[in-house]
Each structure stands twice: as C-alpha cells, then as structure tokens.
PDB file of N, CA and C in Angstrom:
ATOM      1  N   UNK A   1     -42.194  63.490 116.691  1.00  0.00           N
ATOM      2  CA  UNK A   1     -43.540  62.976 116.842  1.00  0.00           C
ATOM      3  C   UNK A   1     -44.016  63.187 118.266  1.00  0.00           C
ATOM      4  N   UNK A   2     -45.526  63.645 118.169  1.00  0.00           N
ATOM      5  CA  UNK A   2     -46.269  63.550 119.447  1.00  0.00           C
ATOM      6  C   UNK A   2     -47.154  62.939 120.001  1.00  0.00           C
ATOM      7  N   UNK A   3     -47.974  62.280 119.210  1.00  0.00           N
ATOM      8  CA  UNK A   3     -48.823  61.580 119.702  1.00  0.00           C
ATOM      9  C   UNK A   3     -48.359  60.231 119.439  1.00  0.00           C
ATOM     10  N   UNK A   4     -48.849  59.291 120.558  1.00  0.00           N
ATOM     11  CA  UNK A   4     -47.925  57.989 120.380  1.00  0.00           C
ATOM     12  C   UNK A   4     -49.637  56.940 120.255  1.00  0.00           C
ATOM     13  N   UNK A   5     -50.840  57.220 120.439  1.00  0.00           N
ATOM     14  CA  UNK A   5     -51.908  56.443 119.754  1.00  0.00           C
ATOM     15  C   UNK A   5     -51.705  55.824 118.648  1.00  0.00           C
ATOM     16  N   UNK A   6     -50.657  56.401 117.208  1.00  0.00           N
ATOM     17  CA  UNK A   6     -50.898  55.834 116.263  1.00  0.00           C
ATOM     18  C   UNK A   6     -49.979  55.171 116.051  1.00  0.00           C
ATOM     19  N   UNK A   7     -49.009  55.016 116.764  1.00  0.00           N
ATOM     20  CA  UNK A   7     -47.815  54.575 116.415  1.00  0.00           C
ATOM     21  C   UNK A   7     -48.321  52.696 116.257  1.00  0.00           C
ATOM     22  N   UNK A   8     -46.908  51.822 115.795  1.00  0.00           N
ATOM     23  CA  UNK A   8     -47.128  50.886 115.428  1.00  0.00           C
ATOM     24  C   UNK A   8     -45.778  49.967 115.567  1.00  0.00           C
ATOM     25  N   UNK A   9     -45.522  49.191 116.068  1.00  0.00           N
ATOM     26  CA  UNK A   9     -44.607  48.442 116.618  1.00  0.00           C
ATOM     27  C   UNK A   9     -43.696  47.714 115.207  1.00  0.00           C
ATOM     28  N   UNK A  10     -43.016  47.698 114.583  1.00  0.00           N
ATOM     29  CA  UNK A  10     -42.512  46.771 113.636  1.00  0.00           C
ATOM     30  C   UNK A  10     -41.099  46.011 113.867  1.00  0.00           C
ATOM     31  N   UNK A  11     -40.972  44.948 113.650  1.00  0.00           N
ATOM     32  CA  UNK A  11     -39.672  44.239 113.732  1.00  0.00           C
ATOM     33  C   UNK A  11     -39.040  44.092 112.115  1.00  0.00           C
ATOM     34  N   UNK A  12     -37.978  44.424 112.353  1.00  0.00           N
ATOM     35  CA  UNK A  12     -37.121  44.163 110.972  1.00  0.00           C
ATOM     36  C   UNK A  12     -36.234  42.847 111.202  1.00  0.00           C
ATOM     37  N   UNK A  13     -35.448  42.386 110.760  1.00  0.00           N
ATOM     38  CA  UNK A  13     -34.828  41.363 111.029  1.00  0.00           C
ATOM     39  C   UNK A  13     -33.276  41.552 109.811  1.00  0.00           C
ATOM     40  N   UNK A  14     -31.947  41.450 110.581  1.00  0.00           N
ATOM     41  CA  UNK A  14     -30.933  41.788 109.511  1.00  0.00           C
ATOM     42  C   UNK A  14     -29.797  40.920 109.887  1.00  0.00           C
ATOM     43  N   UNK A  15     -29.668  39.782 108.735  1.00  0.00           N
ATOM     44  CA  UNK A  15     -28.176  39.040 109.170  1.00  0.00           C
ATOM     45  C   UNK A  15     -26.661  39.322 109.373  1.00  0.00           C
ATOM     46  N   UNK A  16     -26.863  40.943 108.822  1.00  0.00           N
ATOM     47  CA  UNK A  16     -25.935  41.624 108.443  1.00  0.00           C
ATOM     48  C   UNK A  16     -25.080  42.427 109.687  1.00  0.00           C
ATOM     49  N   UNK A  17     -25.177  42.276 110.841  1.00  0.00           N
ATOM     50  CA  UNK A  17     -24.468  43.218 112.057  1.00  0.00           C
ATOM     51  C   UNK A  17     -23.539  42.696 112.336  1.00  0.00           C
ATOM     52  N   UNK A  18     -22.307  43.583 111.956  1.00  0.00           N
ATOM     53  CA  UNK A  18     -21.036  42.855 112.655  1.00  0.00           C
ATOM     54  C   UNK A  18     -20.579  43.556 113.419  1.00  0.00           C
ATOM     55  N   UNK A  19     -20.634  45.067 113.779  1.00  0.00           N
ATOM     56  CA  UNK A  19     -20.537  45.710 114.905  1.00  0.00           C
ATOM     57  C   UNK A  19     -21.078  46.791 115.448  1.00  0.00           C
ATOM     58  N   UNK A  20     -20.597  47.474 116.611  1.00  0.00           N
ATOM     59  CA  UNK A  20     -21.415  48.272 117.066  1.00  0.00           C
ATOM     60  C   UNK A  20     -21.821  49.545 116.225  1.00  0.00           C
ATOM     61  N   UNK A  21     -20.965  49.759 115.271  1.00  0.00           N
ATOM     62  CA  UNK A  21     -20.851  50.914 114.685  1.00  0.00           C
ATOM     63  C   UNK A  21     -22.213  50.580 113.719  1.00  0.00           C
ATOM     64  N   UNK A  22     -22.737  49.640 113.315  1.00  0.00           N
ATOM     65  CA  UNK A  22     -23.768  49.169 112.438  1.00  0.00           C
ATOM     66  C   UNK A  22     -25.051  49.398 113.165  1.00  0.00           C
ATOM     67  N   UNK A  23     -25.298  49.161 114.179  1.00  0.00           N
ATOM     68  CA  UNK A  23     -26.063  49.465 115.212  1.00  0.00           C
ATOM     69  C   UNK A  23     -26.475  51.039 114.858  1.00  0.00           C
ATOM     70  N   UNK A  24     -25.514  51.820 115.383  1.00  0.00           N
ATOM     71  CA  UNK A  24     -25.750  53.523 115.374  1.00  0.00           C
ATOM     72  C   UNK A  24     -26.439  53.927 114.305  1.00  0.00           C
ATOM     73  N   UNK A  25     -25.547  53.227 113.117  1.00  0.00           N
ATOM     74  CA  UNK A  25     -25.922  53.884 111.577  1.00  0.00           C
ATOM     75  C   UNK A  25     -27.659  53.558 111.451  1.00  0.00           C
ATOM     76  N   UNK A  26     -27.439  52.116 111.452  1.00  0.00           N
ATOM     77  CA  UNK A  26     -29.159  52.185 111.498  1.00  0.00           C
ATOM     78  C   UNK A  26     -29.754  52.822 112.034  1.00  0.00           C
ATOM     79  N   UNK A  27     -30.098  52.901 113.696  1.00  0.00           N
ATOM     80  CA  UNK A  27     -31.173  53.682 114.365  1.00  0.00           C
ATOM     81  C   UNK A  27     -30.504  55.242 113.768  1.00  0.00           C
ATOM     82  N   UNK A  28     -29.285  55.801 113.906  1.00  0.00           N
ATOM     83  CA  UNK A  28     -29.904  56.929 113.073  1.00  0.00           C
ATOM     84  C   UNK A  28     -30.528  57.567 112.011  1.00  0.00           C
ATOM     85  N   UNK A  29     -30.257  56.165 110.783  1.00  0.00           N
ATOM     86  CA  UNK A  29     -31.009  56.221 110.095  1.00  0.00           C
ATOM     87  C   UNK A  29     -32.656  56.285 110.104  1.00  0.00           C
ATOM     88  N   UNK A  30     -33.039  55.150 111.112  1.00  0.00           N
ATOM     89  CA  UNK A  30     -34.437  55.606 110.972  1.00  0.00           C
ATOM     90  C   UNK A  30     -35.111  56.212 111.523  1.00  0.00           C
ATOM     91  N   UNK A  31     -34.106  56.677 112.916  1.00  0.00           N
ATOM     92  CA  UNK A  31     -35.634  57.142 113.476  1.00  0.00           C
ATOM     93  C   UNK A  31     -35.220  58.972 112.603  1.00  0.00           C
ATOM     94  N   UNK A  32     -33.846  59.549 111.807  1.00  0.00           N
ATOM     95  CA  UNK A  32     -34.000  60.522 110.803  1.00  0.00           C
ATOM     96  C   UNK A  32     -35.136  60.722 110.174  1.00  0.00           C
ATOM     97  N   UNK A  33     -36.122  59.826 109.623  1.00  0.00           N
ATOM     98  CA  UNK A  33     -37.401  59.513 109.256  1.00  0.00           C
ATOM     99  C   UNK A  33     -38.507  59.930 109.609  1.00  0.00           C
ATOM    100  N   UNK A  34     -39.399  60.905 109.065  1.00  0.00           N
ATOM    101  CA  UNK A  34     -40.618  61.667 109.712  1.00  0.00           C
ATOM    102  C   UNK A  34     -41.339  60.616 109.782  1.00  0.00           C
ATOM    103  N   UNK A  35     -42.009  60.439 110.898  1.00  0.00           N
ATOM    104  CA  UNK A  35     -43.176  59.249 111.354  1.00  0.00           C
ATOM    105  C   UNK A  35     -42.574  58.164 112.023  1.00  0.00           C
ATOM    106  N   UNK A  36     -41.086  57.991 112.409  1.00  0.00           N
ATOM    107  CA  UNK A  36     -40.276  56.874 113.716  1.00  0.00           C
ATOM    108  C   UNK A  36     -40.046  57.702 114.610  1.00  0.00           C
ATOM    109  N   UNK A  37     -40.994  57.078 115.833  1.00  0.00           N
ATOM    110  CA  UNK A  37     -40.968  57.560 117.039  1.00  0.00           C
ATOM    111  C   UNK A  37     -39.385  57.395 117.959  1.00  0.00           C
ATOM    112  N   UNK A  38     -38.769  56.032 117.298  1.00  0.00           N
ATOM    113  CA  UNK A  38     -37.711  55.238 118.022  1.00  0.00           C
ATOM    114  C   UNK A  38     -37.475  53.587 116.829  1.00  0.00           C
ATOM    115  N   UNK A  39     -36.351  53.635 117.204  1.00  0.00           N
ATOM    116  CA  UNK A  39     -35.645  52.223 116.384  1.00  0.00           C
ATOM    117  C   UNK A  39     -34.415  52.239 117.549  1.00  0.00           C
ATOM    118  N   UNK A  40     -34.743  50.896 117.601  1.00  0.00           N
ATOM    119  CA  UNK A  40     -33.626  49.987 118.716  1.00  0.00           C
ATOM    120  C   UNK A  40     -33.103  48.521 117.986  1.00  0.00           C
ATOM    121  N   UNK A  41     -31.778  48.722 117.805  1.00  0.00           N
ATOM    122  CA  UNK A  41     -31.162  47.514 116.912  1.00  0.00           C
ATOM    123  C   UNK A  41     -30.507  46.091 118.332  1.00  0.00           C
ATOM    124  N   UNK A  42     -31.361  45.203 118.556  1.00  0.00           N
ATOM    125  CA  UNK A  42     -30.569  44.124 119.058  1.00  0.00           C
ATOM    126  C   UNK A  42     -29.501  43.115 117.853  1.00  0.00           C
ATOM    127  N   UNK A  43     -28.530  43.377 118.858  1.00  0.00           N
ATOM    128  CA  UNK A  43     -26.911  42.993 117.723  1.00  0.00           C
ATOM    129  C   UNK A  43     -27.024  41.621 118.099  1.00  0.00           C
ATOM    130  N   UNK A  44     -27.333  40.898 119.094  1.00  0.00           N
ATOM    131  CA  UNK A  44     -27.244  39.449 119.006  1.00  0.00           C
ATOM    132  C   UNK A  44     -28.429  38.818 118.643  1.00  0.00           C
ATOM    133  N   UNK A  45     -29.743  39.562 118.358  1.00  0.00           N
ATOM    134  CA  UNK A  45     -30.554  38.789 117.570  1.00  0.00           C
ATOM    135  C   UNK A  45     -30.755  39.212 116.402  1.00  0.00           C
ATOM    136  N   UNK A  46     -30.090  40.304 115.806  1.00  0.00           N
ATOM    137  CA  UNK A  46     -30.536  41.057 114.594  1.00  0.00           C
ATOM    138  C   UNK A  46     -31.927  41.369 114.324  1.00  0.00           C
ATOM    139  N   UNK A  47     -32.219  41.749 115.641  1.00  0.00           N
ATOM    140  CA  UNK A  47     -33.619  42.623 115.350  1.00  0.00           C
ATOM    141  C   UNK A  47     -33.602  43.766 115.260  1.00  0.00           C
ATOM    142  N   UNK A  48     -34.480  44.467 114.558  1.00  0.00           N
ATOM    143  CA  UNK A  48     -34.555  45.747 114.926  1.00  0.00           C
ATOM    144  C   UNK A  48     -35.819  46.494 114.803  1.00  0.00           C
ATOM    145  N   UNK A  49     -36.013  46.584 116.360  1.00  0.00           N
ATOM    146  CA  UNK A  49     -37.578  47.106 116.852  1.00  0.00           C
ATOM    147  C   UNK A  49     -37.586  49.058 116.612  1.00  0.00           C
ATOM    148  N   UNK A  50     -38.768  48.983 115.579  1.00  0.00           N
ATOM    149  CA  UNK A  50     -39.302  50.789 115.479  1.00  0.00           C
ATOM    150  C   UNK A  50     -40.580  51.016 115.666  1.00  0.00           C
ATOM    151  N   UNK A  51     -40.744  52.149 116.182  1.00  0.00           N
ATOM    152  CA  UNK A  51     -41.728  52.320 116.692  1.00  0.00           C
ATOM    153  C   UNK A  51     -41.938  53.704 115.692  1.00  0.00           C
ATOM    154  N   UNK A  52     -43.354  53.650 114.735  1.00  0.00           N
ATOM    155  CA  UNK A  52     -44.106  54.180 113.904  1.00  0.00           C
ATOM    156  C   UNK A  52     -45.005  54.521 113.739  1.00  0.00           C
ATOM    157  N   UNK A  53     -45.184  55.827 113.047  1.00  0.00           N
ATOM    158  CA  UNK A  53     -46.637  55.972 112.510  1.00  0.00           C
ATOM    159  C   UNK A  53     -47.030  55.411 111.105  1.00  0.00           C
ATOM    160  N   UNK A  54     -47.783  54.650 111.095  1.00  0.00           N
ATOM    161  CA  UNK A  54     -47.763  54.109 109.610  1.00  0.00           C
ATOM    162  C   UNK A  54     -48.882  54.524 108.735  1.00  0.00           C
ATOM    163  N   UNK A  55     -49.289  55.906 109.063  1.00  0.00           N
ATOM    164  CA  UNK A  55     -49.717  56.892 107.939  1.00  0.00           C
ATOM    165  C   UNK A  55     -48.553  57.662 107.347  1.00  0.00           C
ATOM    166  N   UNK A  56     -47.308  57.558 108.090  1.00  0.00           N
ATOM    167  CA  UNK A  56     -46.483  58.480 107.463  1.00  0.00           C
ATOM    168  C   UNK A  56     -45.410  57.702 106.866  1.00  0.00           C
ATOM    169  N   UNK A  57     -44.934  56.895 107.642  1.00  0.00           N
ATOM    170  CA  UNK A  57     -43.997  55.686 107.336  1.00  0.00           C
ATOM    171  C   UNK A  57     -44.560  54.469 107.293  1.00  0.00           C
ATOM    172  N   UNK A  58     -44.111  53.544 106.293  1.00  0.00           N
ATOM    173  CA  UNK A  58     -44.360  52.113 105.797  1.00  0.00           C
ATOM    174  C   UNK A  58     -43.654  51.268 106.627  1.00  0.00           C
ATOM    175  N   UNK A  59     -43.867  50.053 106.358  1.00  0.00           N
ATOM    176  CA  UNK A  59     -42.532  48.834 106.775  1.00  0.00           C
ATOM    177  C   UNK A  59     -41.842  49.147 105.194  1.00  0.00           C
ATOM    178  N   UNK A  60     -42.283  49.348 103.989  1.00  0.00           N
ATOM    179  CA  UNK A  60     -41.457  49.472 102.554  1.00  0.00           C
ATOM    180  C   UNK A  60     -40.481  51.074 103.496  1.00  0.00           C
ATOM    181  N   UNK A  61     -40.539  51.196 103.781  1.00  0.00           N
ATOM    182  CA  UNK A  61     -39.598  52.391 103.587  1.00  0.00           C
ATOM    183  C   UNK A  61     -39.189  52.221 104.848  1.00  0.00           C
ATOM    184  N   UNK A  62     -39.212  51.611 106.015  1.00  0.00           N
ATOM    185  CA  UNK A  62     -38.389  51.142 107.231  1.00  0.00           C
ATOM    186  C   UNK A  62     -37.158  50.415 106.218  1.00  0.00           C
ATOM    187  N   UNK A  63     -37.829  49.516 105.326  1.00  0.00           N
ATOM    188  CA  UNK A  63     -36.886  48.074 104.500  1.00  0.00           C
ATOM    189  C   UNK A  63     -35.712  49.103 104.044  1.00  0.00           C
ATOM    190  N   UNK A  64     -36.181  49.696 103.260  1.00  0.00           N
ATOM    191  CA  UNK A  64     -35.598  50.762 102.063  1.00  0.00           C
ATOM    192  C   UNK A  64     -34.724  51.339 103.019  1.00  0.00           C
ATOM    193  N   UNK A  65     -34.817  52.568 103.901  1.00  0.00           N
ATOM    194  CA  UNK A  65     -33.798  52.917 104.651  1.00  0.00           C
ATOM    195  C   UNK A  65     -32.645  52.242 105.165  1.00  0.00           C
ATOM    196  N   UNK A  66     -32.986  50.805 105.805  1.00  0.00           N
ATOM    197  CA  UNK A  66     -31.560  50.685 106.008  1.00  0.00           C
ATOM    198  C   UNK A  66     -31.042  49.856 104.308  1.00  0.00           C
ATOM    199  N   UNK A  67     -31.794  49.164 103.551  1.00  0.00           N
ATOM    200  CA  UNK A  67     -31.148  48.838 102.551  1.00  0.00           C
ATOM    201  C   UNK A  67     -30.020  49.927 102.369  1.00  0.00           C
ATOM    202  N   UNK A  68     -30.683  51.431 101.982  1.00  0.00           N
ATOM    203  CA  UNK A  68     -30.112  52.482 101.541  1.00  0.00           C
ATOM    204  C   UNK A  68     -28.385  52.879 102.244  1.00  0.00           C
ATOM    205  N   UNK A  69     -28.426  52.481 103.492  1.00  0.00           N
ATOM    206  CA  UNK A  69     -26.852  52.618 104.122  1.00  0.00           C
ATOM    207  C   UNK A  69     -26.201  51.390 104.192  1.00  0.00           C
ATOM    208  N   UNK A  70     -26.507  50.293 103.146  1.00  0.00           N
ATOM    209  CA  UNK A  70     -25.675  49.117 103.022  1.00  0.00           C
ATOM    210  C   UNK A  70     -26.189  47.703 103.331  1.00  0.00           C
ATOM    211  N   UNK A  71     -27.517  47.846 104.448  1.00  0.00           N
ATOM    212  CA  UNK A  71     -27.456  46.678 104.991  1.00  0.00           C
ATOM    213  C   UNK A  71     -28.977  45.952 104.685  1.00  0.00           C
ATOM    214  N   UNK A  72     -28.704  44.806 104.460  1.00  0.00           N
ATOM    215  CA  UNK A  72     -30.334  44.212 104.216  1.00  0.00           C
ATOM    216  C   UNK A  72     -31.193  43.953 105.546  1.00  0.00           C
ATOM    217  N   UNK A  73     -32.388  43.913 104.951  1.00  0.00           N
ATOM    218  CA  UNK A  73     -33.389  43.815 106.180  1.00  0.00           C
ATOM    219  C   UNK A  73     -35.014  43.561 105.495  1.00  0.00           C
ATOM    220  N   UNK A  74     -35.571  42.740 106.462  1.00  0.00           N
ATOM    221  CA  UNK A  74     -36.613  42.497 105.961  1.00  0.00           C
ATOM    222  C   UNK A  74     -37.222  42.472 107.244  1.00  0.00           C
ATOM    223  N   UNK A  75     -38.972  42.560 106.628  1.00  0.00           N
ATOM    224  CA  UNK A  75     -39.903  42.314 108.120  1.00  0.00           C
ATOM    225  C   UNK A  75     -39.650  40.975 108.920  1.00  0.00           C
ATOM    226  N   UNK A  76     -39.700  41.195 110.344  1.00  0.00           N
ATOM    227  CA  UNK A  76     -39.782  39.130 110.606  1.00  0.00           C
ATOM    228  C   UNK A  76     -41.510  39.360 111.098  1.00  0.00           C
ATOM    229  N   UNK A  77     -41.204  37.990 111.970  1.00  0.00           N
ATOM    230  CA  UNK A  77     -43.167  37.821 112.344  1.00  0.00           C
ATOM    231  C   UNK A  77     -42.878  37.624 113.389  1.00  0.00           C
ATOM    232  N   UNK A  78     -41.615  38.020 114.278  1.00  0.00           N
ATOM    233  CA  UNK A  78     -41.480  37.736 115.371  1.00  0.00           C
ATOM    234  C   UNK A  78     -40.656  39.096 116.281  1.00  0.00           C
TER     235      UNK A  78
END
C-alpha cells in the first residue's frame, strides 16, 4: 500500500496470546492481506492495532484472518 489518506486505525482485542510465537503468526497474517498497511500485536494487553484501508479490507475479515490461524478476536472500542 501507498497512500496512507485512507487508511483506518482498528483495534482487535484477543484473550488468546500465550506467546511470542502468537504474536508473529498474527501480524503476518494480516498485514499478508491486500489493504493492511501494518498490524502490531500488544501481548500484555491483547490488542492488536492495524492499520487499513477499509475499501479493501473490513474489520469482518481483520476478525476472520486471525480466527483462520487458530486464534479468536474481536473488535474492542478501545
């Protein structure tokens, strides 16, 4: 991605991190994803901040991706 105007900030939220190796899998999972500029997983709050275009990518398909390598996740509001 090149232009960063459209991008869009989203937080996921996942109870599921037990180590570092969980970390990797995710952000490579998403930012693999046409339209994630960047995904950064904090392991002691189980956040995980991506940065998107959301004409190309959803928060449904941020969710879906990491569902897809094992781990749950949902939007937070924080």
């Amino acid at each position: 991605m090149t232009e960063t105007a459209a991008l869009k900030e989203t937080v996921l939220r996942s109870d599921e991190l037990t180590c570092p190796s969980c970390i990797a899998k995710i952000e490579a999972k998403l930012t693999s994803l046409d339209g994630v500029a960047s995904a950064e997983v904090k392991f002691a709050s189980g956040r995980i901040v991506v940065q998107h275009d959301p004409s190309k990518v959803s928060v449904g398909d941020l969710v879906k991706a990491v569902r897809e390598i094992g781990y749950a996740a949902k939007p937070s509001a924080i």
